[in-house]
PDB file of N, CA and C in Angstrom:
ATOM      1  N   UNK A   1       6.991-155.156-100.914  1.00  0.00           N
ATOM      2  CA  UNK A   1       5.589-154.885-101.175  1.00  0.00           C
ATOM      3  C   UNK A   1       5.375-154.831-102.687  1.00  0.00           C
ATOM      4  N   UNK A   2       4.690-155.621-103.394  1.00  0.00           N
ATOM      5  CA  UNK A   2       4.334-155.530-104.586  1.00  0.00           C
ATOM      6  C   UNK A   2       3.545-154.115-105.127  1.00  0.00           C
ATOM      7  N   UNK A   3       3.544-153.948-106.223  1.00  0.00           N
ATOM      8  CA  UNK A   3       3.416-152.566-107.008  1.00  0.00           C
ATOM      9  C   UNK A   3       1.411-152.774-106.756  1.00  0.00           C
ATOM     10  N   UNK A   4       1.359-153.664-107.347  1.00  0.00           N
ATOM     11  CA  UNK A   4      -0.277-153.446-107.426  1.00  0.00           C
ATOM     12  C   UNK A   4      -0.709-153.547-105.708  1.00  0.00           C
ATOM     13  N   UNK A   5      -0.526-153.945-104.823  1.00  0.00           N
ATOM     14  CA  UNK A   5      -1.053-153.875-103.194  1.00  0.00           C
ATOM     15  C   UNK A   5      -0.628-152.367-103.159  1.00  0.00           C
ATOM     16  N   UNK A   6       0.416-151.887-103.695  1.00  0.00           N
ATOM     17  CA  UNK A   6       0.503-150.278-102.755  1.00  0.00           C
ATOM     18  C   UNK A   6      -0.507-149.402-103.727  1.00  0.00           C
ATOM     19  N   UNK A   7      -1.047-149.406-105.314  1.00  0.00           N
ATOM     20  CA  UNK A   7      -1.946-148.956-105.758  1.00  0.00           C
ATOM     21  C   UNK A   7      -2.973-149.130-104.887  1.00  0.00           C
ATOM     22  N   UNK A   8      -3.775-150.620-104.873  1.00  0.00           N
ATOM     23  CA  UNK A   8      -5.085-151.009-104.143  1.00  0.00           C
ATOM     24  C   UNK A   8      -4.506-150.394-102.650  1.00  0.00           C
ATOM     25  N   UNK A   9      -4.029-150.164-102.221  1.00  0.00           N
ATOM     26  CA  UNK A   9      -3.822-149.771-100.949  1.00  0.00           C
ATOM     27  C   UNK A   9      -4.338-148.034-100.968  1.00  0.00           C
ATOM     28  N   UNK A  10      -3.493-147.146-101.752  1.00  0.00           N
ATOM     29  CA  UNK A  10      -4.078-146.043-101.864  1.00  0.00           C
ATOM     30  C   UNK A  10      -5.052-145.708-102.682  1.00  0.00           C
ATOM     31  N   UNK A  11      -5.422-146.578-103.525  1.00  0.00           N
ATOM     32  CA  UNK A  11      -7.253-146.114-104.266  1.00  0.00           C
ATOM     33  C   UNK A  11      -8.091-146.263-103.272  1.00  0.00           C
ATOM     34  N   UNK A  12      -8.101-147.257-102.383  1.00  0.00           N
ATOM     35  CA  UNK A  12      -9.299-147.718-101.404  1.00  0.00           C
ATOM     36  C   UNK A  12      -8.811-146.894-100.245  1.00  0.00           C
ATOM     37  N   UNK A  13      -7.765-146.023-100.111  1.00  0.00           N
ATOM     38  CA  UNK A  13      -7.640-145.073 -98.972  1.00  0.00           C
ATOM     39  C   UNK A  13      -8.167-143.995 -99.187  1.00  0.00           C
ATOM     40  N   UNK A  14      -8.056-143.976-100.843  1.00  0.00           N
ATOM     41  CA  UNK A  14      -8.495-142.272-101.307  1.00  0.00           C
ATOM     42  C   UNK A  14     -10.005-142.603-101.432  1.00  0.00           C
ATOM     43  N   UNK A  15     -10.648-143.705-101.481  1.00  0.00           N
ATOM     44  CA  UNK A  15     -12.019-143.840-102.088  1.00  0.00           C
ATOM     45  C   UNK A  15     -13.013-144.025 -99.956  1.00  0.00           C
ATOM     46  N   UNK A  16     -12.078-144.377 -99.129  1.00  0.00           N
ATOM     47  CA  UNK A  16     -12.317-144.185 -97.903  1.00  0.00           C
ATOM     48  C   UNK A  16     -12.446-142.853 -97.544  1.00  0.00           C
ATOM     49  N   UNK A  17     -11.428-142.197 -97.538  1.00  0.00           N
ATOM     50  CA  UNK A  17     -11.213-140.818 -97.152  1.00  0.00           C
ATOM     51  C   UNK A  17     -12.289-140.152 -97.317  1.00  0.00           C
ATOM     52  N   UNK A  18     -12.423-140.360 -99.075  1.00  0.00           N
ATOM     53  CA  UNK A  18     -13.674-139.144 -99.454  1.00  0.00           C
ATOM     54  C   UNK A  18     -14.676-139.799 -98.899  1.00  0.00           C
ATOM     55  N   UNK A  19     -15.328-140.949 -98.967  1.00  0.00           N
ATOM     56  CA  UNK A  19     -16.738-141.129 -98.688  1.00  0.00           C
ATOM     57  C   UNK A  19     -16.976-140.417 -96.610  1.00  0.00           C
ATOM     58  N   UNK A  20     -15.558-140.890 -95.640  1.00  0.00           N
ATOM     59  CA  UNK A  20     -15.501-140.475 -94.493  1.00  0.00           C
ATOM     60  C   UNK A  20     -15.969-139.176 -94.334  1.00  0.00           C
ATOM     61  N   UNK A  21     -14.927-138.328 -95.507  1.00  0.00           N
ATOM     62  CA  UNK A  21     -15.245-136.151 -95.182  1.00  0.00           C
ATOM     63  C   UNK A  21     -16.489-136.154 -95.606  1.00  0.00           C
ATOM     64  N   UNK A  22     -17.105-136.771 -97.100  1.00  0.00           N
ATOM     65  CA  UNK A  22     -18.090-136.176 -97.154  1.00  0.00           C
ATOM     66  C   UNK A  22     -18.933-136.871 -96.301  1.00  0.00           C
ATOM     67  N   UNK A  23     -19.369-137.798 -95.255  1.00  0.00           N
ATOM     68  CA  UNK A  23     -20.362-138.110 -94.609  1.00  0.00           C
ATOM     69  C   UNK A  23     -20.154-136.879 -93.077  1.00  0.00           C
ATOM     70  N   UNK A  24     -18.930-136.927 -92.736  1.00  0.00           N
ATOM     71  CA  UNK A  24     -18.509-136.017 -91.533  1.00  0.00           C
ATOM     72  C   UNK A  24     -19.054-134.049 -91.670  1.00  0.00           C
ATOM     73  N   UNK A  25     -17.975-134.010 -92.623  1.00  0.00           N
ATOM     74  CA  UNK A  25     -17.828-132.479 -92.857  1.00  0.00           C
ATOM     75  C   UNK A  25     -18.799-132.042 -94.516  1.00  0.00           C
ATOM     76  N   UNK A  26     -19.102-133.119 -95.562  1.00  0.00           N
ATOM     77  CA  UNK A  26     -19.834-132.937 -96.233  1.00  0.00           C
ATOM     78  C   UNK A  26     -19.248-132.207 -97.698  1.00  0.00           C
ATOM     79  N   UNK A  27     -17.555-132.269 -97.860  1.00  0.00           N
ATOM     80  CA  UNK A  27     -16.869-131.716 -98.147  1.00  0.00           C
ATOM     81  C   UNK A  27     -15.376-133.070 -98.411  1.00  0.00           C
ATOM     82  N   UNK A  28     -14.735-132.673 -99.707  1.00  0.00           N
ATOM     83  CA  UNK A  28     -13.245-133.713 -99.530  1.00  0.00           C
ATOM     84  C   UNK A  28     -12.301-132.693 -99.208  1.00  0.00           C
ATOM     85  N   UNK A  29     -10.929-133.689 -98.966  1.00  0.00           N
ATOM     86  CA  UNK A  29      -9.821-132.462 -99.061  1.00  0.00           C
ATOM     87  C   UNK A  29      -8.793-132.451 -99.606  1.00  0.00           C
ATOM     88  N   UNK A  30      -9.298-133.418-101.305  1.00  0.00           N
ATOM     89  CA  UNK A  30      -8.143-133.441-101.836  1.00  0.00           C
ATOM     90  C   UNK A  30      -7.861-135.014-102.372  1.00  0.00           C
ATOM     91  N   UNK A  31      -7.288-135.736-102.817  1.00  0.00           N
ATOM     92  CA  UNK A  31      -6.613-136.670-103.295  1.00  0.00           C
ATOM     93  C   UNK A  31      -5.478-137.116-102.147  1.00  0.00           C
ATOM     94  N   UNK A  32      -4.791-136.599-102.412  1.00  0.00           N
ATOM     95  CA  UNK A  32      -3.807-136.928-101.469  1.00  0.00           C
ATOM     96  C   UNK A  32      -3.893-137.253 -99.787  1.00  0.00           C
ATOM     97  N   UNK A  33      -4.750-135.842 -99.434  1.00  0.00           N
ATOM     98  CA  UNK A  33      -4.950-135.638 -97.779  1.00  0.00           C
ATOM     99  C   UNK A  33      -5.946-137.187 -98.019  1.00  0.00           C
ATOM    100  N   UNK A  34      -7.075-137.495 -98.655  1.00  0.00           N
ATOM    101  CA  UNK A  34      -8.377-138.205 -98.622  1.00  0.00           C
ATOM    102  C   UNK A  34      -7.730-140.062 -98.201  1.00  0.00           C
ATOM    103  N   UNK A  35      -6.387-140.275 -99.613  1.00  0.00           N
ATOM    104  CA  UNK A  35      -5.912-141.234 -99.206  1.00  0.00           C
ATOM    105  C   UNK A  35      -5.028-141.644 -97.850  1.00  0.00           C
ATOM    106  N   UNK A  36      -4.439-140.528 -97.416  1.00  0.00           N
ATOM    107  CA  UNK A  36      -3.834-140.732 -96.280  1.00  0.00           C
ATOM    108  C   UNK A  36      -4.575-140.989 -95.098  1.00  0.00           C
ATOM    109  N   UNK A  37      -5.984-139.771 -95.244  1.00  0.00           N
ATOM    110  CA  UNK A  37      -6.504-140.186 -94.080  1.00  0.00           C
ATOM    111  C   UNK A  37      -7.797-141.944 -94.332  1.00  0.00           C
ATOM    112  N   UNK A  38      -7.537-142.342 -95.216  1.00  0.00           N
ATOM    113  CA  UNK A  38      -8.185-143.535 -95.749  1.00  0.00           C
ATOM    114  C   UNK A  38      -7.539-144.794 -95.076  1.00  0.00           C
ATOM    115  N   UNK A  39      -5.966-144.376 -95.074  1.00  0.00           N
ATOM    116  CA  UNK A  39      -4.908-145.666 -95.299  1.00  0.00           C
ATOM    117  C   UNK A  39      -4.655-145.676 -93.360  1.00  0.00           C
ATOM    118  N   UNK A  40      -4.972-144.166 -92.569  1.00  0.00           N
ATOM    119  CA  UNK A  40      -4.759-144.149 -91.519  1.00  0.00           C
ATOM    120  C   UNK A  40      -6.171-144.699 -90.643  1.00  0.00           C
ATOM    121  N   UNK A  41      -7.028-144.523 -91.513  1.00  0.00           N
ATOM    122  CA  UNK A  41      -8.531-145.345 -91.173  1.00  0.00           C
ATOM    123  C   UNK A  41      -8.662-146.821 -91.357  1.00  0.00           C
ATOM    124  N   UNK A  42      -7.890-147.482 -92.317  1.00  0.00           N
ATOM    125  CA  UNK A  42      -7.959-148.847 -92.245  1.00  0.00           C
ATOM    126  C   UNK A  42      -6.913-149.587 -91.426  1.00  0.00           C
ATOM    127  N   UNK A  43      -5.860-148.552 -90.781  1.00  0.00           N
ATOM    128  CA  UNK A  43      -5.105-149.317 -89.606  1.00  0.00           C
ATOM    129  C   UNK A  43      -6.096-149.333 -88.355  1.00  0.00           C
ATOM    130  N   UNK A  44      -7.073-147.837 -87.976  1.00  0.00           N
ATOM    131  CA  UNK A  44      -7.845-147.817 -87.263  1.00  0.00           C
ATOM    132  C   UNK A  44      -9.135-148.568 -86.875  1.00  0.00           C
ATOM    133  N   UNK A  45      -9.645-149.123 -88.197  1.00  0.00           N
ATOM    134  CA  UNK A  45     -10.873-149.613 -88.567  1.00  0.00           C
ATOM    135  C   UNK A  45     -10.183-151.426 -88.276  1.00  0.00           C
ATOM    136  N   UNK A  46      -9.314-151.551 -88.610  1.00  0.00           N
ATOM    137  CA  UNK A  46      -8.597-152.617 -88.736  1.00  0.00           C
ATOM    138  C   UNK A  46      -8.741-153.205 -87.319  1.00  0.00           C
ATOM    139  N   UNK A  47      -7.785-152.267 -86.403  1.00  0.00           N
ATOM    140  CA  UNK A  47      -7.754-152.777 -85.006  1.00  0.00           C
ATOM    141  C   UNK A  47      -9.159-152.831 -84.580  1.00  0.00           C
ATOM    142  N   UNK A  48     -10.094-151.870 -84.700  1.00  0.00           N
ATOM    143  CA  UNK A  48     -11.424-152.086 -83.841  1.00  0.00           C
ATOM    144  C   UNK A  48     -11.819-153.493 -84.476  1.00  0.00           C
ATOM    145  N   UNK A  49     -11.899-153.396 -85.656  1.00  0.00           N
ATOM    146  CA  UNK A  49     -12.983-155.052 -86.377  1.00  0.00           C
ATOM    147  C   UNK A  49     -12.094-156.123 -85.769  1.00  0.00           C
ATOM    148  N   UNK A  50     -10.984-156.141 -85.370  1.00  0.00           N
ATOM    149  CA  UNK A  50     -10.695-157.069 -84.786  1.00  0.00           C
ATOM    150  C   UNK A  50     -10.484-157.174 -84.017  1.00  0.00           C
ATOM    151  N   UNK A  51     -10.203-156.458 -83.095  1.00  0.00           N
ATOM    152  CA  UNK A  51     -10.873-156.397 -81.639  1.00  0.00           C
ATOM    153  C   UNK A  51     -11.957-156.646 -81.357  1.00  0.00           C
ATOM    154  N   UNK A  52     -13.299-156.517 -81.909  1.00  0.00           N
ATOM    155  CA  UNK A  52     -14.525-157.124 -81.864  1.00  0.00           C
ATOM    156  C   UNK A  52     -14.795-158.271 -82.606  1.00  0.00           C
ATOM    157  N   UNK A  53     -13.571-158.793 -83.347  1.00  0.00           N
ATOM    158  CA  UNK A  53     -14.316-159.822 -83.924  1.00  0.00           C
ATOM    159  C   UNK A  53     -14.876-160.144 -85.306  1.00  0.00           C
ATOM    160  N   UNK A  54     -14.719-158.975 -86.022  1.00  0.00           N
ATOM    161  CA  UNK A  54     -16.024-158.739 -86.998  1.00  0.00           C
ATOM    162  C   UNK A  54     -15.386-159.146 -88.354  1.00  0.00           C
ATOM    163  N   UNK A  55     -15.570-159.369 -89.474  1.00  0.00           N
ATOM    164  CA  UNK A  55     -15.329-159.367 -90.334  1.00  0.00           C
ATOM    165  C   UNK A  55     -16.429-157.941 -91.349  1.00  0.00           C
ATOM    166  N   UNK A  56     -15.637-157.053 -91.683  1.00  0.00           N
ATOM    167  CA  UNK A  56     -16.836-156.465 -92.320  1.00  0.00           C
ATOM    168  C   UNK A  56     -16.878-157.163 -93.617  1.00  0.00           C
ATOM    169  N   UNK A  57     -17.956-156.465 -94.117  1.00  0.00           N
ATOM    170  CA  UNK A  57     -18.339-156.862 -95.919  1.00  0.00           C
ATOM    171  C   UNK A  57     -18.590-158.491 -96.065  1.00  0.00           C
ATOM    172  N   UNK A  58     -18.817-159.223 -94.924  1.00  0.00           N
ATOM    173  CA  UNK A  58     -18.923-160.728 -95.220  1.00  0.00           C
ATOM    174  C   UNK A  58     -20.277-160.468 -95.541  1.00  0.00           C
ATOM    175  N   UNK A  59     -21.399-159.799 -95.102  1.00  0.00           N
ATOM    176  CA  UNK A  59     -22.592-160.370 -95.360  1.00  0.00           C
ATOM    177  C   UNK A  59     -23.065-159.479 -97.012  1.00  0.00           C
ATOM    178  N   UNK A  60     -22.446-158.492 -96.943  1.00  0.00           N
ATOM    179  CA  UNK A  60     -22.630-157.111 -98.126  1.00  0.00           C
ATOM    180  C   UNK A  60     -22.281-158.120 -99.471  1.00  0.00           C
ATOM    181  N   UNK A  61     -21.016-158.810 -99.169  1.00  0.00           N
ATOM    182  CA  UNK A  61     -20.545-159.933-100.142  1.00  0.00           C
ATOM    183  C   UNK A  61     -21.835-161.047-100.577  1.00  0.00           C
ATOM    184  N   UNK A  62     -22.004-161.561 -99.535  1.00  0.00           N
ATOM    185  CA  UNK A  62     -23.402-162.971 -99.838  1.00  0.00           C
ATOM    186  C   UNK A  62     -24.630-162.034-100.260  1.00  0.00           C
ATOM    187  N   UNK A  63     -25.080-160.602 -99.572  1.00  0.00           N
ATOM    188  CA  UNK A  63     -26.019-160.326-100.155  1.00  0.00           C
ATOM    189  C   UNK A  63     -26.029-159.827-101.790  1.00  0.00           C
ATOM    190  N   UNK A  64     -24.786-159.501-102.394  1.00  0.00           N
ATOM    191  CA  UNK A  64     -24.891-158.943-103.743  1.00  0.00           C
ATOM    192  C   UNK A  64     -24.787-159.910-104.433  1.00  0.00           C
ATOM    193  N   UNK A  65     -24.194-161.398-103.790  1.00  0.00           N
ATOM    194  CA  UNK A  65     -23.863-162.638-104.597  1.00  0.00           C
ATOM    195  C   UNK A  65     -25.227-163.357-104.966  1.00  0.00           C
ATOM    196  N   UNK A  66     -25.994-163.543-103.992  1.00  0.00           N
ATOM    197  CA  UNK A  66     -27.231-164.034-103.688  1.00  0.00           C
ATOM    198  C   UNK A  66     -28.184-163.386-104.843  1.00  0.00           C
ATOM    199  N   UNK A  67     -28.130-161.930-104.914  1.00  0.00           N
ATOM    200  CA  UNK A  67     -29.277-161.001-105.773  1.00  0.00           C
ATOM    201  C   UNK A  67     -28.764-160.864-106.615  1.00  0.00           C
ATOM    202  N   UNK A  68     -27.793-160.585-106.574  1.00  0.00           N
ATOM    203  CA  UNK A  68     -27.481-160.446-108.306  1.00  0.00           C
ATOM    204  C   UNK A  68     -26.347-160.888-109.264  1.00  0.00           C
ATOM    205  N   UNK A  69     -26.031-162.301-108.521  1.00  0.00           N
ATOM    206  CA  UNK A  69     -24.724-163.034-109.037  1.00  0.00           C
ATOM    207  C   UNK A  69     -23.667-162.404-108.857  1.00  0.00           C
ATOM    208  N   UNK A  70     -22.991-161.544-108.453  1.00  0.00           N
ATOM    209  CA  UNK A  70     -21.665-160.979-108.402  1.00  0.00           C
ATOM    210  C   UNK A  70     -20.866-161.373-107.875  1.00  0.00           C
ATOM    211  N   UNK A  71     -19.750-161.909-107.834  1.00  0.00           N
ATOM    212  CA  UNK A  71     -18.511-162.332-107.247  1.00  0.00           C
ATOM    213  C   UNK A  71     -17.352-161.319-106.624  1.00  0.00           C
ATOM    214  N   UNK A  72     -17.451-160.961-105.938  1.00  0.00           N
ATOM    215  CA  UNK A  72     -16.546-159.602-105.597  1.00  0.00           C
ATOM    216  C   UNK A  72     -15.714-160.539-104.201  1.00  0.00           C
ATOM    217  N   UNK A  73     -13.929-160.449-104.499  1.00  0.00           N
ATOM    218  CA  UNK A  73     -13.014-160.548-102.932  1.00  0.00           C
ATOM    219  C   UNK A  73     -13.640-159.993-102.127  1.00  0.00           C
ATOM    220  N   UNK A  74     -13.809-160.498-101.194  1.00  0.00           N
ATOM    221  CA  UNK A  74     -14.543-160.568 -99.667  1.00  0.00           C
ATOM    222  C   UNK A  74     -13.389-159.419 -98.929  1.00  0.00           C
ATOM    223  N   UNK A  75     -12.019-159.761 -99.555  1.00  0.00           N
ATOM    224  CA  UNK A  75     -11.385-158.428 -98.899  1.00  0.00           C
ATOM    225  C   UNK A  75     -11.471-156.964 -99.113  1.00  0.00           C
ATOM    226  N   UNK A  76     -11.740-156.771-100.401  1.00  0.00           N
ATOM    227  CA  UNK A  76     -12.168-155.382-100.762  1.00  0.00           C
ATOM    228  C   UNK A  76     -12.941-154.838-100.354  1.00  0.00           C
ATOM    229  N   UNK A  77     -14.365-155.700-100.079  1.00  0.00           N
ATOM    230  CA  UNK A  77     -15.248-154.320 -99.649  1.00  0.00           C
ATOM    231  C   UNK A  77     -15.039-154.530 -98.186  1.00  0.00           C
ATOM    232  N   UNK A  78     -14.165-155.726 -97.233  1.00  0.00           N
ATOM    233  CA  UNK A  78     -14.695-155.764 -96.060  1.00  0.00           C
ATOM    234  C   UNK A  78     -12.835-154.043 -96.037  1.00  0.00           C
ATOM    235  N   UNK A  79     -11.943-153.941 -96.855  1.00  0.00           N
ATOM    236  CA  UNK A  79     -11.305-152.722 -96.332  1.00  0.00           C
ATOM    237  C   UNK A  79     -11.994-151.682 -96.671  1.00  0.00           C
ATOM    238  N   UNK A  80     -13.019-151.638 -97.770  1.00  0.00           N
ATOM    239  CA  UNK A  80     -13.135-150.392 -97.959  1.00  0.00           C
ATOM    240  C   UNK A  80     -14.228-149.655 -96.573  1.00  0.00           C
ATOM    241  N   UNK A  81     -14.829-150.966 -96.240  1.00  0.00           N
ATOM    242  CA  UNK A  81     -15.907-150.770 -94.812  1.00  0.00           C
ATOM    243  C   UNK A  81     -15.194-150.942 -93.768  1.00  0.00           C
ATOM    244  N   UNK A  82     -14.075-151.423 -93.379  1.00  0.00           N
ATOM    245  CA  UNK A  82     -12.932-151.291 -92.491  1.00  0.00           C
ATOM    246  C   UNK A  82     -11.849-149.400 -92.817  1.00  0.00           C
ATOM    247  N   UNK A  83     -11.788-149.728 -93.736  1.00  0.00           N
ATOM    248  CA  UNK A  83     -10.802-147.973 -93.760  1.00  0.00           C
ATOM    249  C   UNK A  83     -12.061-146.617 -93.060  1.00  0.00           C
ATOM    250  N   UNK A  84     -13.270-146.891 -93.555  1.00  0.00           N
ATOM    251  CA  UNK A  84     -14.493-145.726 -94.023  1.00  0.00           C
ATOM    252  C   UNK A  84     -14.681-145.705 -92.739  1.00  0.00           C
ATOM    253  N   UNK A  85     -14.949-146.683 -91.794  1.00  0.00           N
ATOM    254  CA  UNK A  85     -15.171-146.371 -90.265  1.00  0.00           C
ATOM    255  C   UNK A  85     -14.165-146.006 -89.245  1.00  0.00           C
ATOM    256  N   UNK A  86     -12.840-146.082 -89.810  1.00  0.00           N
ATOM    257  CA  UNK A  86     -11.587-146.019 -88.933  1.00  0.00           C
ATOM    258  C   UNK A  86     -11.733-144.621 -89.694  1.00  0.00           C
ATOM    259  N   UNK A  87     -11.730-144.098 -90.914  1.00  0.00           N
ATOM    260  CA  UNK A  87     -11.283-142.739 -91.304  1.00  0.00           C
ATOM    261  C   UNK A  87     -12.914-141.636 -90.360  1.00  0.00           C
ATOM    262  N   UNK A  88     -14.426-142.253 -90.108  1.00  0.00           N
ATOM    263  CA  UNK A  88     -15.074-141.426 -89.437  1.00  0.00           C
ATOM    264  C   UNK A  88     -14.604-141.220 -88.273  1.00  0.00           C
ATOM    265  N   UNK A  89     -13.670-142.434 -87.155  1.00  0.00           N
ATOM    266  CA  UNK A  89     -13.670-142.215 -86.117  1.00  0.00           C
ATOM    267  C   UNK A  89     -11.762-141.260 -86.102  1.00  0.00           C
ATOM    268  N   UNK A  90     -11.398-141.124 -86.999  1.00  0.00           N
ATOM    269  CA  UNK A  90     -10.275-139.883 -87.160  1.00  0.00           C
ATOM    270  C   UNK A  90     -10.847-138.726 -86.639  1.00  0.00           C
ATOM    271  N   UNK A  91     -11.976-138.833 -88.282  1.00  0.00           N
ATOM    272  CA  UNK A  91     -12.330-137.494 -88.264  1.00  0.00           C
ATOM    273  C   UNK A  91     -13.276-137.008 -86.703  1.00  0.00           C
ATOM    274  N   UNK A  92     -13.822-137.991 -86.326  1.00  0.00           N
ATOM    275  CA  UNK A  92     -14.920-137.233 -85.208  1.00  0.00           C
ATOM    276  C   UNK A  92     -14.043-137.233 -84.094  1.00  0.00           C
ATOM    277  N   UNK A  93     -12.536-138.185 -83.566  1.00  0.00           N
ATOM    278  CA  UNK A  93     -11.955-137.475 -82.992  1.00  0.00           C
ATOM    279  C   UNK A  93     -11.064-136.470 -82.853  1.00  0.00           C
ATOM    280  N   UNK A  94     -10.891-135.765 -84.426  1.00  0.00           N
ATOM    281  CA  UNK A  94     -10.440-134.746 -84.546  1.00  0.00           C
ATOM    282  C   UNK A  94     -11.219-133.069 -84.666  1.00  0.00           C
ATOM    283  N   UNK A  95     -12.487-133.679 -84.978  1.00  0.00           N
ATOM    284  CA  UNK A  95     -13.187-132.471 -84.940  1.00  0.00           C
ATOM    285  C   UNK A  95     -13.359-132.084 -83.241  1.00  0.00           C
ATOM    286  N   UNK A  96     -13.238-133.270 -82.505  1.00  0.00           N
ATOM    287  CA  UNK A  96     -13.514-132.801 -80.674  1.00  0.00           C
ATOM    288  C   UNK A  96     -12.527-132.187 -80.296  1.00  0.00           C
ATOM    289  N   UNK A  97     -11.235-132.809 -80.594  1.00  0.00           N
ATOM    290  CA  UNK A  97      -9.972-132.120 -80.690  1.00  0.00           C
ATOM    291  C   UNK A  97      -9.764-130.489 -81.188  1.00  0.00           C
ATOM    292  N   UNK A  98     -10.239-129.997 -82.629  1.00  0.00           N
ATOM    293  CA  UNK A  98     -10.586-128.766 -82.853  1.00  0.00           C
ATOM    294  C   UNK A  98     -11.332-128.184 -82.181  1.00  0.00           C
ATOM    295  N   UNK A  99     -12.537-128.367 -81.362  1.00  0.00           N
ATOM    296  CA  UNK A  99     -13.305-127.769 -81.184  1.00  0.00           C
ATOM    297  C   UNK A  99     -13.398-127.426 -79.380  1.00  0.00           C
ATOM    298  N   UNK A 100     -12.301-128.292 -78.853  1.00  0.00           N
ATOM    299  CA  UNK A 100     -11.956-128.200 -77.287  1.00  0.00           C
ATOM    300  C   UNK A 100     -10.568-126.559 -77.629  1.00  0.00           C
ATOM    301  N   UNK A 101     -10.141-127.156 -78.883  1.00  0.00           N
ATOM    302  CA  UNK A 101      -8.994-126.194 -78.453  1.00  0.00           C
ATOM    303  C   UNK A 101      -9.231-124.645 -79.514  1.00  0.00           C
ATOM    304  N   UNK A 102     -10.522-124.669 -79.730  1.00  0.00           N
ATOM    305  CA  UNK A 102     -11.248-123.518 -80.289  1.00  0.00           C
ATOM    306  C   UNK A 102     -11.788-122.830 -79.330  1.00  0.00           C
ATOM    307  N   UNK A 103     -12.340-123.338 -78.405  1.00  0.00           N
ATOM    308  CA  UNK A 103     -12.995-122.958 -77.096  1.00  0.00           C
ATOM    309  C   UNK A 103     -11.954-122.383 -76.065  1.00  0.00           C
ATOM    310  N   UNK A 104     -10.958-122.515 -75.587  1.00  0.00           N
ATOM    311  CA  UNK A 104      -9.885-122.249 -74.806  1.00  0.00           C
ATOM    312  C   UNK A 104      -9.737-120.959 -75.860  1.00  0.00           C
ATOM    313  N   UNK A 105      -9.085-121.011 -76.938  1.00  0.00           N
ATOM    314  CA  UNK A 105      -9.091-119.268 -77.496  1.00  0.00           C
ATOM    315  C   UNK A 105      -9.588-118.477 -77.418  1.00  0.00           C
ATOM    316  N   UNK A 106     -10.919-118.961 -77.298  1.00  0.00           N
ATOM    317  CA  UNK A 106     -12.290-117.357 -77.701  1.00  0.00           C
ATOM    318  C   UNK A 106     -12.337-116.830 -75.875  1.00  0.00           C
ATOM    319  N   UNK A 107     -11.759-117.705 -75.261  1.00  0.00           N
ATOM    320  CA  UNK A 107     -11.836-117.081 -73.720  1.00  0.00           C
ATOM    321  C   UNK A 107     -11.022-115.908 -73.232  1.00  0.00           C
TER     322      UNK A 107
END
């Protein structure tokens, strides 16, 4: 594995992570926890987009190219919109997870 893919691998996990907590819980948890759960969102996000098919960030790409000339890899933003939806569906199945086995205690 080359040096610069495992950087871009954990900036766009840590830059997933946070945007995931703070849309979920509204809150980060860190650097470290943010990229892990980033890098565990774009294996997640990964399998669903392709399981359906999808390419993300193809159209996000033509629309910023179109308006305002920008040239941006079509792979970057389609992981950073591939990690960000695999790291919400972590988090929202972990908050059901907390919150089934929060309920069994208070009984």
């Amino acid at each position: 594995m080359d040096i610069l893919n495992l950087v871009m691998m954990i900036l766009v996990g840590a830059m997933s992570g946070t945007l995931a907590a703070r849309i979920m819980k509204g809150d980060t948890f860190g650097f470290a926890v943010n990229a892990l759960l980033g890098i565990a969102g774009a294996v997640v996000g990964g399998m669903l987009f392709n399981f359906l098919g999808l390419t993300p960030g193809k159209n996000i790409i033509k629309v910023l190219s179109d308006t305002f000339g920008v040239e941006l890899p079509l792979n970057i933003v389609g992981m950073i919109v591939s990690a960000t939806v695999g790291s919400l569906i972590i988090l929202w199945v972990a908050r059901i997870f907390k919150g089934t086995q929060g309920r069994r205690r208070r009984r």
